[in-house]
PDB file of N, CA and C in Angstrom:
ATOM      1  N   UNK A   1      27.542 -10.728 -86.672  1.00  0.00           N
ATOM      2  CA  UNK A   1      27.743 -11.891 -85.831  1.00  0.00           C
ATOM      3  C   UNK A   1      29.239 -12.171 -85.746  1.00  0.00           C
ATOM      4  N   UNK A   2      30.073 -12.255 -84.554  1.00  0.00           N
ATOM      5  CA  UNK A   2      30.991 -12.890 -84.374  1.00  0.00           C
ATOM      6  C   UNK A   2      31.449 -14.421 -84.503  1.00  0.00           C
ATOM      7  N   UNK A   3      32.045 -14.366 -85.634  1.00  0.00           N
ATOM      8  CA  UNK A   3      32.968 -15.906 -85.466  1.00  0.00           C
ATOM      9  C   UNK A   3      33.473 -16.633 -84.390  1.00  0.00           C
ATOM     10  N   UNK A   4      33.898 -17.866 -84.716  1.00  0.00           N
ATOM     11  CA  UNK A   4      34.113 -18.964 -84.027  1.00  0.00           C
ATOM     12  C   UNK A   4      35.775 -18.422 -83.728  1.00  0.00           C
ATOM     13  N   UNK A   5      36.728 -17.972 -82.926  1.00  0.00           N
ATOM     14  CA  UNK A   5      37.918 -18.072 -82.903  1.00  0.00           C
ATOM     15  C   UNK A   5      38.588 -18.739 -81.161  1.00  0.00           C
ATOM     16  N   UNK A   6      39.089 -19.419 -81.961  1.00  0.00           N
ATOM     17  CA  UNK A   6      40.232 -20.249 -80.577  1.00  0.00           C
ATOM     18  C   UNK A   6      41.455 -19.416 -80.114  1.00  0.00           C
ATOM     19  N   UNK A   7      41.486 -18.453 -80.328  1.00  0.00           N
ATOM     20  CA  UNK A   7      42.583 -17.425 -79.882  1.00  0.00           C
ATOM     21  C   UNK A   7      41.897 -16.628 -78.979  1.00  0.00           C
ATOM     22  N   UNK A   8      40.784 -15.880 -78.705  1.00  0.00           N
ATOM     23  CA  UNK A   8      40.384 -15.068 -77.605  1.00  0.00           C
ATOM     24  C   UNK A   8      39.423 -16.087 -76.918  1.00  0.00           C
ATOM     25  N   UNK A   9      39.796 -15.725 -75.571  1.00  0.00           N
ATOM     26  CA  UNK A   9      39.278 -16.374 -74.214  1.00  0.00           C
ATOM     27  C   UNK A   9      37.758 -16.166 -74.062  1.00  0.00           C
ATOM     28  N   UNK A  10      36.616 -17.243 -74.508  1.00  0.00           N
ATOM     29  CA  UNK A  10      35.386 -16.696 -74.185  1.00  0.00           C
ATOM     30  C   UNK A  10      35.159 -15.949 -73.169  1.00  0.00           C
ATOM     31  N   UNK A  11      35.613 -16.748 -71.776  1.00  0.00           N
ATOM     32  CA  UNK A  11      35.081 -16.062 -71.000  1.00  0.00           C
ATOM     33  C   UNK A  11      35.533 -14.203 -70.387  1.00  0.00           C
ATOM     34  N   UNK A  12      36.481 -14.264 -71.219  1.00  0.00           N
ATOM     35  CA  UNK A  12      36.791 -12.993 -71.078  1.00  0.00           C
ATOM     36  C   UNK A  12      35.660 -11.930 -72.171  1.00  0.00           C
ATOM     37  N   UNK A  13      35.755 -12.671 -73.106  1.00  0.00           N
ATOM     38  CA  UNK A  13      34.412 -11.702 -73.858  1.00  0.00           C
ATOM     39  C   UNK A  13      33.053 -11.918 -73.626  1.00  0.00           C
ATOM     40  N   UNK A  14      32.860 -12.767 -72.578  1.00  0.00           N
ATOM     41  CA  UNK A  14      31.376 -12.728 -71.735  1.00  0.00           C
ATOM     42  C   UNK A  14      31.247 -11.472 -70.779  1.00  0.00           C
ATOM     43  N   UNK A  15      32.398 -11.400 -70.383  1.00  0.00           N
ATOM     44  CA  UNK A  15      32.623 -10.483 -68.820  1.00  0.00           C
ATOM     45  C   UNK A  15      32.572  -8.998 -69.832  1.00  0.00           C
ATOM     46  N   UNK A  16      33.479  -8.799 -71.010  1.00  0.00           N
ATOM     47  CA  UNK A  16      33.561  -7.578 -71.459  1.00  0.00           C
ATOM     48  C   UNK A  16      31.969  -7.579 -71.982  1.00  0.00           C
ATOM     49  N   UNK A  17      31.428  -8.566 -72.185  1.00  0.00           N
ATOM     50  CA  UNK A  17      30.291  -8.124 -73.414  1.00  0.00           C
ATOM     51  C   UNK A  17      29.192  -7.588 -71.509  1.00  0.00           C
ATOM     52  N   UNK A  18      28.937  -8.661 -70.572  1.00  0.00           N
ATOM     53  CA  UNK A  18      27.868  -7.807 -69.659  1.00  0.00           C
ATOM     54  C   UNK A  18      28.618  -6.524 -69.329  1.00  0.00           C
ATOM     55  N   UNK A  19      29.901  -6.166 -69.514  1.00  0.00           N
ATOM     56  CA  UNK A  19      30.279  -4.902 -68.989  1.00  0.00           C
ATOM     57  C   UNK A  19      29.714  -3.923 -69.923  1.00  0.00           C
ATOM     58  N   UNK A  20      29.156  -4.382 -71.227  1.00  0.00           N
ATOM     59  CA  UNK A  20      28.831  -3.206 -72.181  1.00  0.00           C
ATOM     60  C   UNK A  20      27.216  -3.159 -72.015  1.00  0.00           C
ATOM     61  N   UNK A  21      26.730  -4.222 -70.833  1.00  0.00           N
ATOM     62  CA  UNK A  21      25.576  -4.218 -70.903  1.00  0.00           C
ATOM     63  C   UNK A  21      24.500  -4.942 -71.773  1.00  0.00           C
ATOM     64  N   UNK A  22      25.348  -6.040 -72.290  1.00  0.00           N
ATOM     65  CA  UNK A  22      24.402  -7.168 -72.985  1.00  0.00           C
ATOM     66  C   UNK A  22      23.924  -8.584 -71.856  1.00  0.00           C
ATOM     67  N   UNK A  23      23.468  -9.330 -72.716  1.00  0.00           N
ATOM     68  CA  UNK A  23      22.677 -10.188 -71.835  1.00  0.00           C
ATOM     69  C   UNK A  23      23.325 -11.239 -72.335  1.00  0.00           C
ATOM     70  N   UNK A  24      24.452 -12.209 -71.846  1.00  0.00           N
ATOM     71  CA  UNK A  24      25.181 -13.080 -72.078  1.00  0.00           C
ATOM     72  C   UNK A  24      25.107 -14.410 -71.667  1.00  0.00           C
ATOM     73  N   UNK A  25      24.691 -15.622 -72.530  1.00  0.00           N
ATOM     74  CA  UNK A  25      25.045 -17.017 -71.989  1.00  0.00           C
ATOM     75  C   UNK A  25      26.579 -17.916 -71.733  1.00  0.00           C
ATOM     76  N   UNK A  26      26.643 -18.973 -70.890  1.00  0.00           N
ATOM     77  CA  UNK A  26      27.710 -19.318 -71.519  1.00  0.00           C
ATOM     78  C   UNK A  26      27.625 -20.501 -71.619  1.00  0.00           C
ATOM     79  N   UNK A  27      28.109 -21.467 -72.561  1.00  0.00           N
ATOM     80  CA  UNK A  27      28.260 -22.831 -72.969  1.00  0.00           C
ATOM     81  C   UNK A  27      29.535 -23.451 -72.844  1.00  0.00           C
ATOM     82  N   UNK A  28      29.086 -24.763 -71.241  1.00  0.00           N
ATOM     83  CA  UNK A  28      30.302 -25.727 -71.361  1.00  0.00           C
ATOM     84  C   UNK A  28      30.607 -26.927 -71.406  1.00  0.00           C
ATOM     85  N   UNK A  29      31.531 -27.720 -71.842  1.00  0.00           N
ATOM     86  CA  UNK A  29      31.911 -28.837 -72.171  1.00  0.00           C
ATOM     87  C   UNK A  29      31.905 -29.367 -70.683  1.00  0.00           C
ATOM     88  N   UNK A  30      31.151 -30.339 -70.301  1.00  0.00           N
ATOM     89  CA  UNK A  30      31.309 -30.673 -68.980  1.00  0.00           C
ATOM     90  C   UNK A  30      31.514 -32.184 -69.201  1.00  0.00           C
ATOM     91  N   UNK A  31      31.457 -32.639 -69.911  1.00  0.00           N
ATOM     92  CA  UNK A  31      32.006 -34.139 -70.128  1.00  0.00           C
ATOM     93  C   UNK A  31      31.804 -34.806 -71.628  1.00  0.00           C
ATOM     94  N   UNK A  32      32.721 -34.979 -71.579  1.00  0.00           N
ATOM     95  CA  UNK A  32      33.011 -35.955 -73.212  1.00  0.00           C
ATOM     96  C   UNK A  32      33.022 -37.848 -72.985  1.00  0.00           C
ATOM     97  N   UNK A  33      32.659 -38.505 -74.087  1.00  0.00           N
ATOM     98  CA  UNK A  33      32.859 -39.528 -73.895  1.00  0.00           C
ATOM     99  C   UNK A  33      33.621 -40.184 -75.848  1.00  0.00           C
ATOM    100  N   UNK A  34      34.386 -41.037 -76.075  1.00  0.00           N
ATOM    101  CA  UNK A  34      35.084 -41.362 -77.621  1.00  0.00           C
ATOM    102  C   UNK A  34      35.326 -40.236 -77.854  1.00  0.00           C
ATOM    103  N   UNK A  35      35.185 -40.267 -78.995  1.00  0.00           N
ATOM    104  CA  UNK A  35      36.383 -39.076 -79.692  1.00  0.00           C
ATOM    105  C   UNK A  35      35.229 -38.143 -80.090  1.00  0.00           C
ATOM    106  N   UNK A  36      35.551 -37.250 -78.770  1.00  0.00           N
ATOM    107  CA  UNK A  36      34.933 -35.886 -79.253  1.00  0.00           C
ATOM    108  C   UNK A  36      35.761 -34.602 -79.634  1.00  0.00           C
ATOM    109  N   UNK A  37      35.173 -33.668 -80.335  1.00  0.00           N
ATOM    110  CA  UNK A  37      36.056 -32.275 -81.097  1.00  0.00           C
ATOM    111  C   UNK A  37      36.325 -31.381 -79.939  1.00  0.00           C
ATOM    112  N   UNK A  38      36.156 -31.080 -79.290  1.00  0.00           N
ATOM    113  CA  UNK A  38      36.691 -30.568 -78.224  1.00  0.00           C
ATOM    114  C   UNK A  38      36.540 -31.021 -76.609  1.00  0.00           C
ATOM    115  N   UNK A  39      37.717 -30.918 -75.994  1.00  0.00           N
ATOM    116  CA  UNK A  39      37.620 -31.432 -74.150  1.00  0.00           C
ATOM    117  C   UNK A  39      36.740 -30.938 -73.715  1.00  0.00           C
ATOM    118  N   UNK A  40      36.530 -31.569 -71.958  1.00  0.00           N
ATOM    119  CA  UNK A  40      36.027 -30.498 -71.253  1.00  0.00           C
ATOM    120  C   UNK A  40      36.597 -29.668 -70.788  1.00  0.00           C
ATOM    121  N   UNK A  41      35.844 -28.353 -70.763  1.00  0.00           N
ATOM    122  CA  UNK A  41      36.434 -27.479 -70.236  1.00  0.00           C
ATOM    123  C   UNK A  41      36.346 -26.480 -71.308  1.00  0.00           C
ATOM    124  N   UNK A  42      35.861 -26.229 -72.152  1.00  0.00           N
ATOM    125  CA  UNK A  42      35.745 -25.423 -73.101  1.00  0.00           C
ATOM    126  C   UNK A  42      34.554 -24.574 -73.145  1.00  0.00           C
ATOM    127  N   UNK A  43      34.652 -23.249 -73.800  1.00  0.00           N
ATOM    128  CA  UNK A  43      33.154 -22.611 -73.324  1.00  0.00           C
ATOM    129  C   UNK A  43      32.538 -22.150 -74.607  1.00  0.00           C
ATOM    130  N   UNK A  44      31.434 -21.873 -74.866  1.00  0.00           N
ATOM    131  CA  UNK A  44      31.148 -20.796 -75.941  1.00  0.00           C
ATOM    132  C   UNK A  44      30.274 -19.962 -75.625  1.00  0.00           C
ATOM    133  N   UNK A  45      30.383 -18.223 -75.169  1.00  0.00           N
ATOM    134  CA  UNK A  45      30.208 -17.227 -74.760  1.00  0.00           C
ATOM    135  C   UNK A  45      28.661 -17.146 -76.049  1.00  0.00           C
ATOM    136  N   UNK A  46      27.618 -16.106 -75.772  1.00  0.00           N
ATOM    137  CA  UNK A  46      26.368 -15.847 -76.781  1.00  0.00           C
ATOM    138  C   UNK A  46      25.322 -14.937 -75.840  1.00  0.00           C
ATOM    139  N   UNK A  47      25.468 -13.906 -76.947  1.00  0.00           N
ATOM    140  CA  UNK A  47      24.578 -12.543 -77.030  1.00  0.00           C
ATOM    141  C   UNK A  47      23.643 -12.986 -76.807  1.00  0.00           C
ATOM    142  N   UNK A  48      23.051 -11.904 -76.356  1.00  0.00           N
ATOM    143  CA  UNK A  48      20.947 -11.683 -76.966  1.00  0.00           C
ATOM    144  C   UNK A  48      21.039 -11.834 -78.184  1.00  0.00           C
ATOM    145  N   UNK A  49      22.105 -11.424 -79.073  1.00  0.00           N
ATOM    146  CA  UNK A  49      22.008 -11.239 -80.331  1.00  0.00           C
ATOM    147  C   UNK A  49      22.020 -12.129 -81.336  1.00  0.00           C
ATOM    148  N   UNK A  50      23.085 -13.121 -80.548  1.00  0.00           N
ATOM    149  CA  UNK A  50      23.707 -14.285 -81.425  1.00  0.00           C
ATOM    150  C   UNK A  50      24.571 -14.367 -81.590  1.00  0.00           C
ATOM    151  N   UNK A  51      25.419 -13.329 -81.252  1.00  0.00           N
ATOM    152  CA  UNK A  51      27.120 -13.222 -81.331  1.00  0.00           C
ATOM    153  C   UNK A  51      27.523 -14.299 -80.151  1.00  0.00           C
ATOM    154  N   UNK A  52      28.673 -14.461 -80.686  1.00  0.00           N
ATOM    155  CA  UNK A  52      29.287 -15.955 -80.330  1.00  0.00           C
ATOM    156  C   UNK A  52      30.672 -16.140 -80.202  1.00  0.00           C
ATOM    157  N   UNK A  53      31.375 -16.262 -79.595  1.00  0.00           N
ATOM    158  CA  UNK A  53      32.927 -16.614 -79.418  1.00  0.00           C
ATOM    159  C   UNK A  53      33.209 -17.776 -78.476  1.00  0.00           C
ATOM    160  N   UNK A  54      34.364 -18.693 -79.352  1.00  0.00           N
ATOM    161  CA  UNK A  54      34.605 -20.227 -78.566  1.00  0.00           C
ATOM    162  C   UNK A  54      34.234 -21.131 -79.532  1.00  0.00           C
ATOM    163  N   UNK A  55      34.401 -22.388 -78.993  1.00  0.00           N
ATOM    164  CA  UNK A  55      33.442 -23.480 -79.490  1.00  0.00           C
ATOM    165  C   UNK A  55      33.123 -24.566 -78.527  1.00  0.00           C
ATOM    166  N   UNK A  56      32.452 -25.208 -78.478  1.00  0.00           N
ATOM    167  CA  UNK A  56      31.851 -26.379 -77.545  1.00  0.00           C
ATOM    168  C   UNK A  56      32.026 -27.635 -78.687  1.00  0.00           C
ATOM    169  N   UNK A  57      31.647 -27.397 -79.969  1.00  0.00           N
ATOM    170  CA  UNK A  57      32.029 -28.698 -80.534  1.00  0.00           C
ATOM    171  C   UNK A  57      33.123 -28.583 -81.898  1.00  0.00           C
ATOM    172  N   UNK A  58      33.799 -27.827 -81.925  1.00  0.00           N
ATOM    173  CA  UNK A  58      34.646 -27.847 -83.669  1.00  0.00           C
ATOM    174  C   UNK A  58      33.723 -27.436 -84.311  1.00  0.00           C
ATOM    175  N   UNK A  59      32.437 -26.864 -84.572  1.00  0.00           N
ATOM    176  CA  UNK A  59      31.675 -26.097 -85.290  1.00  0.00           C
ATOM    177  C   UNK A  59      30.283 -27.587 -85.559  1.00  0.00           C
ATOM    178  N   UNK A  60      30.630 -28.855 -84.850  1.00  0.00           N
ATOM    179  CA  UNK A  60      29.108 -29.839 -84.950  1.00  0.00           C
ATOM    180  C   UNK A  60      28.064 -28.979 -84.478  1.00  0.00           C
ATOM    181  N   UNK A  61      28.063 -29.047 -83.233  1.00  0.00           N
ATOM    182  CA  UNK A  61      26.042 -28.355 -83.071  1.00  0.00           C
ATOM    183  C   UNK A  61      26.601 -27.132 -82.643  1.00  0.00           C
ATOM    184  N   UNK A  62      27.452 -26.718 -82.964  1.00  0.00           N
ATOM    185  CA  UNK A  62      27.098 -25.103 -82.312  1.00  0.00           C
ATOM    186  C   UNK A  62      25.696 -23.993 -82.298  1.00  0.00           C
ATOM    187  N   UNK A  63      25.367 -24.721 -83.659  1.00  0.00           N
ATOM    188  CA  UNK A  63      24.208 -23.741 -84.189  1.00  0.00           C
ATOM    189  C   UNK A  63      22.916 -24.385 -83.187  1.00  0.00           C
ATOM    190  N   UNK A  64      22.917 -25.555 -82.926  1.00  0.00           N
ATOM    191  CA  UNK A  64      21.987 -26.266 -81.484  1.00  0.00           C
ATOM    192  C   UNK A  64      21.911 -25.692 -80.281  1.00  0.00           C
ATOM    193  N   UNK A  65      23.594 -25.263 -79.750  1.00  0.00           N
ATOM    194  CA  UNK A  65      23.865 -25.092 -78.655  1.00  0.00           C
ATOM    195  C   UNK A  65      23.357 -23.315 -78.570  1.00  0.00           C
ATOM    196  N   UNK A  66      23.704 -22.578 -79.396  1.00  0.00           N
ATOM    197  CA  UNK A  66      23.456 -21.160 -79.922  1.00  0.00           C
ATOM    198  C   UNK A  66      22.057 -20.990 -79.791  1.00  0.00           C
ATOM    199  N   UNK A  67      21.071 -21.991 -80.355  1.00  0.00           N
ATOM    200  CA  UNK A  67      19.821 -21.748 -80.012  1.00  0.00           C
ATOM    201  C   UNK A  67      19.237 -21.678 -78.900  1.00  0.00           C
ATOM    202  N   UNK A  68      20.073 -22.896 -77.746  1.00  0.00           N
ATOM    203  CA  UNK A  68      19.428 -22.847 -76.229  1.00  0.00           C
ATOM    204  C   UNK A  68      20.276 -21.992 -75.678  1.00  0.00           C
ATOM    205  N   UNK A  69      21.325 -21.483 -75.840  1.00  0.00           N
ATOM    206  CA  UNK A  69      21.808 -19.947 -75.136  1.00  0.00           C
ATOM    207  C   UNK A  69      21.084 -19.123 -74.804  1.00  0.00           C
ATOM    208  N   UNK A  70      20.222 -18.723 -76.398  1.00  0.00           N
ATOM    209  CA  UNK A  70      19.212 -17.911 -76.084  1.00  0.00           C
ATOM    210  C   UNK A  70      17.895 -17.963 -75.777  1.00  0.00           C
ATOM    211  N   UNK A  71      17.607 -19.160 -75.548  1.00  0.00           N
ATOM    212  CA  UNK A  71      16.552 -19.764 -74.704  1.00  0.00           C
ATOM    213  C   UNK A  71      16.392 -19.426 -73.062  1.00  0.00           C
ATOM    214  N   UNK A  72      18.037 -19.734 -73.023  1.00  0.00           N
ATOM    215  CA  UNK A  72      18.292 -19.613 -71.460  1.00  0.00           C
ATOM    216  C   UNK A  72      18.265 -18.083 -71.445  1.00  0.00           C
ATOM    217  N   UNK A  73      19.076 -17.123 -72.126  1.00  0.00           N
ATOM    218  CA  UNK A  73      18.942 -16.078 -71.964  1.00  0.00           C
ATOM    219  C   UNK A  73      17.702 -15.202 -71.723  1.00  0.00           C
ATOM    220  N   UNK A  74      16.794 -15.978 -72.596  1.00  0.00           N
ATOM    221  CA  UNK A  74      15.597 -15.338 -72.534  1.00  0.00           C
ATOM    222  C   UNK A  74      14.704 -15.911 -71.464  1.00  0.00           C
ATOM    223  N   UNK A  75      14.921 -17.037 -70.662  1.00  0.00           N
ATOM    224  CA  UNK A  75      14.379 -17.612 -69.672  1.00  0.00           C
ATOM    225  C   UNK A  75      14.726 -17.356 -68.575  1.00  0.00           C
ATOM    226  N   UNK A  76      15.808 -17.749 -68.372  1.00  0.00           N
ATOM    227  CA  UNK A  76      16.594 -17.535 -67.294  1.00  0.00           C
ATOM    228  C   UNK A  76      17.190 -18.880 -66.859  1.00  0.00           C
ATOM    229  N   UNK A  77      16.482 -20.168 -67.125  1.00  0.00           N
ATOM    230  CA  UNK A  77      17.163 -21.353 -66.384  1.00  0.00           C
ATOM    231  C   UNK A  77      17.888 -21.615 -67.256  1.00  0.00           C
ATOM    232  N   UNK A  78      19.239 -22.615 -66.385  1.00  0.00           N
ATOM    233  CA  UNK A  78      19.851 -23.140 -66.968  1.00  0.00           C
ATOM    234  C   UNK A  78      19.551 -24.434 -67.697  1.00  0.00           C
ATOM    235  N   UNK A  79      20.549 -24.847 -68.452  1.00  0.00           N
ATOM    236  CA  UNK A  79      19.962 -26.496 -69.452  1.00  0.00           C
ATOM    237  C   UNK A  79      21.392 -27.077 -69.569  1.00  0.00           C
ATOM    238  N   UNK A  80      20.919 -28.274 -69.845  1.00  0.00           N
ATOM    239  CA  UNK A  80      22.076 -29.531 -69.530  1.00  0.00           C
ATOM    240  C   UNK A  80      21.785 -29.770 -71.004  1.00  0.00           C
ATOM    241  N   UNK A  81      22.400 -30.033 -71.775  1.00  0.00           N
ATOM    242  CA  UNK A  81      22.423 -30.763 -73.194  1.00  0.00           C
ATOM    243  C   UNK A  81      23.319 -31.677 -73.567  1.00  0.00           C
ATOM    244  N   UNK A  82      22.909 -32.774 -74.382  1.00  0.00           N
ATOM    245  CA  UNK A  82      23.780 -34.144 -74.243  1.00  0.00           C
ATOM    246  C   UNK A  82      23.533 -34.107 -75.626  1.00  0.00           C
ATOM    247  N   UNK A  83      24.899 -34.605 -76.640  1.00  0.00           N
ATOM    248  CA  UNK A  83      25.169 -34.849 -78.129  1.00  0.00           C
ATOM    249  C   UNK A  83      25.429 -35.902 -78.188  1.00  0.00           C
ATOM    250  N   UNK A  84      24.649 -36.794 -78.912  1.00  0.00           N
ATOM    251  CA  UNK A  84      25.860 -37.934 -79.512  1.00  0.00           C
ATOM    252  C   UNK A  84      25.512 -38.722 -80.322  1.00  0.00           C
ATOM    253  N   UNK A  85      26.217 -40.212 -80.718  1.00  0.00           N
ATOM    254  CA  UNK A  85      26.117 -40.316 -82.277  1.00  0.00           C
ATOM    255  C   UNK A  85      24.917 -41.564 -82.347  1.00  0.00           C
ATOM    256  N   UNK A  86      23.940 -41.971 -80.772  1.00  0.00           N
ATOM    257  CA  UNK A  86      22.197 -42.492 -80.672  1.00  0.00           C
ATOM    258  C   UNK A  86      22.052 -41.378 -80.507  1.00  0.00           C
ATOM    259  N   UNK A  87      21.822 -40.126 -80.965  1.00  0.00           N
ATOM    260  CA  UNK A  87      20.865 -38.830 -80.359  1.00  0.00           C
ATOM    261  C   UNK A  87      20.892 -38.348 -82.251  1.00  0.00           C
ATOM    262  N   UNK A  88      19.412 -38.494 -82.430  1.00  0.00           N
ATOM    263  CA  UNK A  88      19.258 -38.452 -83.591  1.00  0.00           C
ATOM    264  C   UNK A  88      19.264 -36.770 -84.117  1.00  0.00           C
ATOM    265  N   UNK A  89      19.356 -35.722 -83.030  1.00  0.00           N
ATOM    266  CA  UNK A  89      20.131 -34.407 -83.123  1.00  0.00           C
ATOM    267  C   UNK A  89      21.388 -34.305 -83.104  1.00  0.00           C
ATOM    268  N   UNK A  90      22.011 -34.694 -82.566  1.00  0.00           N
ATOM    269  CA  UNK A  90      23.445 -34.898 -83.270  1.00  0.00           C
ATOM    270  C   UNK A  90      23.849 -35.060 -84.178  1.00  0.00           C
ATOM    271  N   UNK A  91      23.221 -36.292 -85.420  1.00  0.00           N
ATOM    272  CA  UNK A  91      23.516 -36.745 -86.138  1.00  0.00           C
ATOM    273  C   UNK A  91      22.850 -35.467 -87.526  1.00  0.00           C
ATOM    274  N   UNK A  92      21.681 -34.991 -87.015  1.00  0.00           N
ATOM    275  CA  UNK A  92      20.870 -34.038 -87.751  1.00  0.00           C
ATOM    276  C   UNK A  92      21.857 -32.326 -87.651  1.00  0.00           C
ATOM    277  N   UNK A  93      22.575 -32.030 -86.701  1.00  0.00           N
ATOM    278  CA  UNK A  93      23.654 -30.781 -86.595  1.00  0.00           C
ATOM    279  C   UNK A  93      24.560 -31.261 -87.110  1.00  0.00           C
ATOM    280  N   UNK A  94      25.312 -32.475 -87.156  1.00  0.00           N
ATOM    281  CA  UNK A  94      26.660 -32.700 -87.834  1.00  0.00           C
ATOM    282  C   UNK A  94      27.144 -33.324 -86.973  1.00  0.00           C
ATOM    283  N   UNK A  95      27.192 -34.028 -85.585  1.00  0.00           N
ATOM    284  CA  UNK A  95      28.064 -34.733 -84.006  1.00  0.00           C
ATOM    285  C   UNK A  95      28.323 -36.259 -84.850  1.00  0.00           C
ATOM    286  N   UNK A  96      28.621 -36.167 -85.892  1.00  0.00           N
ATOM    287  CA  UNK A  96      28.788 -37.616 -86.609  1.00  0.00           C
ATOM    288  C   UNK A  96      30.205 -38.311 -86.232  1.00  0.00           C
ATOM    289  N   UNK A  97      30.959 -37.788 -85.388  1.00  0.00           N
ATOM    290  CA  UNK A  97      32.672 -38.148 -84.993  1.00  0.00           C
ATOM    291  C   UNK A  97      32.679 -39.350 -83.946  1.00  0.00           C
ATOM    292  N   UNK A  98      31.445 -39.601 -83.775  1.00  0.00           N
ATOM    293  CA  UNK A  98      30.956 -41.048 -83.079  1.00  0.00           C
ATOM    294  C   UNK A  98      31.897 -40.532 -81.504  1.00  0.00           C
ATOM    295  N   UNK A  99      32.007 -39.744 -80.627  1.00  0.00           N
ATOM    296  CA  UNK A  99      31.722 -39.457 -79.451  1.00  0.00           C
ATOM    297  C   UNK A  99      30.195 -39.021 -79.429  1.00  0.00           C
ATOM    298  N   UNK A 100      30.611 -38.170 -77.434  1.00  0.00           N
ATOM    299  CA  UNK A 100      29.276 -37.360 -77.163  1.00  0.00           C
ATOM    300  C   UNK A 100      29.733 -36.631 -76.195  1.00  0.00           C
ATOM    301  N   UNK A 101      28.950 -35.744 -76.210  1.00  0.00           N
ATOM    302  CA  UNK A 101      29.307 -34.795 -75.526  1.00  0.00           C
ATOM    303  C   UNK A 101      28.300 -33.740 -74.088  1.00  0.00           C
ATOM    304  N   UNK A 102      28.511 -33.726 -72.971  1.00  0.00           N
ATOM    305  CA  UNK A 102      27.222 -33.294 -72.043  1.00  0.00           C
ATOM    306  C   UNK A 102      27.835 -31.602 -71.980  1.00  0.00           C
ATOM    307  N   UNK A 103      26.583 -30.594 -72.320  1.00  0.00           N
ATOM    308  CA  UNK A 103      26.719 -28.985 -72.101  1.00  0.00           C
ATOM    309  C   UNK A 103      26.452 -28.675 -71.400  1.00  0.00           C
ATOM    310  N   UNK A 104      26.446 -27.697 -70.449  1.00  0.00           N
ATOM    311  CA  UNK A 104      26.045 -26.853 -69.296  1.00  0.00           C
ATOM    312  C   UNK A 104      25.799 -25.514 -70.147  1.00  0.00           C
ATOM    313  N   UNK A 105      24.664 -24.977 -70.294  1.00  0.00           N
ATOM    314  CA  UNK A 105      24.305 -23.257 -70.604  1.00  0.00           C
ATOM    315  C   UNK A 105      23.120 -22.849 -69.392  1.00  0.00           C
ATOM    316  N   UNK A 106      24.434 -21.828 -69.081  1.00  0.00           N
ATOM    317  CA  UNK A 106      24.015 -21.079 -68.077  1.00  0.00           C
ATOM    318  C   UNK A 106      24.316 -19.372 -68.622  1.00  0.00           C
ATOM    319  N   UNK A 107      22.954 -18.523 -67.704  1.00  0.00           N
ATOM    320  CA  UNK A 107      23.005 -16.893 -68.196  1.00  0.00           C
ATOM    321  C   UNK A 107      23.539 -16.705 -67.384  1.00  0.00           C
ATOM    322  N   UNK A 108      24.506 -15.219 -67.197  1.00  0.00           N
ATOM    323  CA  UNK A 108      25.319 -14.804 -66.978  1.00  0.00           C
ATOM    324  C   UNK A 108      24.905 -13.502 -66.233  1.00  0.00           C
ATOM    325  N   UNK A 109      24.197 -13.445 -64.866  1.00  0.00           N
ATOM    326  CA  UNK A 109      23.821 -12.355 -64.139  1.00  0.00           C
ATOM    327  C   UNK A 109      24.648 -11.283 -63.646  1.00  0.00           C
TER     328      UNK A 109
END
């Protein structure tokens, strides 16, 4: 499984990973509200496998967001996901920084 790193460009290792012929989601920050761990505009790239590069939250729900990647991957639709600190999943992944945060995961055809 690939780590979390803020130095390579997800979406560049989405594009290399379908070029090798995997089945790729991607996860984005489409709106923040208080103090959330990362802006919008941020992505986190995810395998069929589980491999993962980026972050959507400083490492709070990634492991949330990682699960409906491959939901979508394996579905095909996209999903809207909303974090925050009344969303008693948030508080259950770690989103305890009292923002919130709305995701966009979409597969990568």
């Amino acid at each position: 499984m690939t780590g979390t790193s803020f130095d390579l460009d997800p979406l560049m290792t989405a594009e290399a990973w379908r070029e090798e012929g995997r089945d790729v989601a991607i996860a984005t920050v489409i709106e923040t509200w208080g103090s959330a761990p990362r802006p919008a505009g941020s992505h986190l790239a995810v395998d069929r496998d589980g491999n993962f590069e980026g972050s959507v939250s400083g490492g709070c729900v990634e492991g949330a967001v990682i699960a409906e990647a491959l939901d979508v991957i394996a579905e095909g639709n996209a999903k809207m996901l909303e974090f925050g600190v009344a969303d008693e999943t948030a508080w259950r992944v770690g989103l305890s920084c009292g923002g919130r945060i709305r995701v966009y995961v979409e597969r990568l055809d």
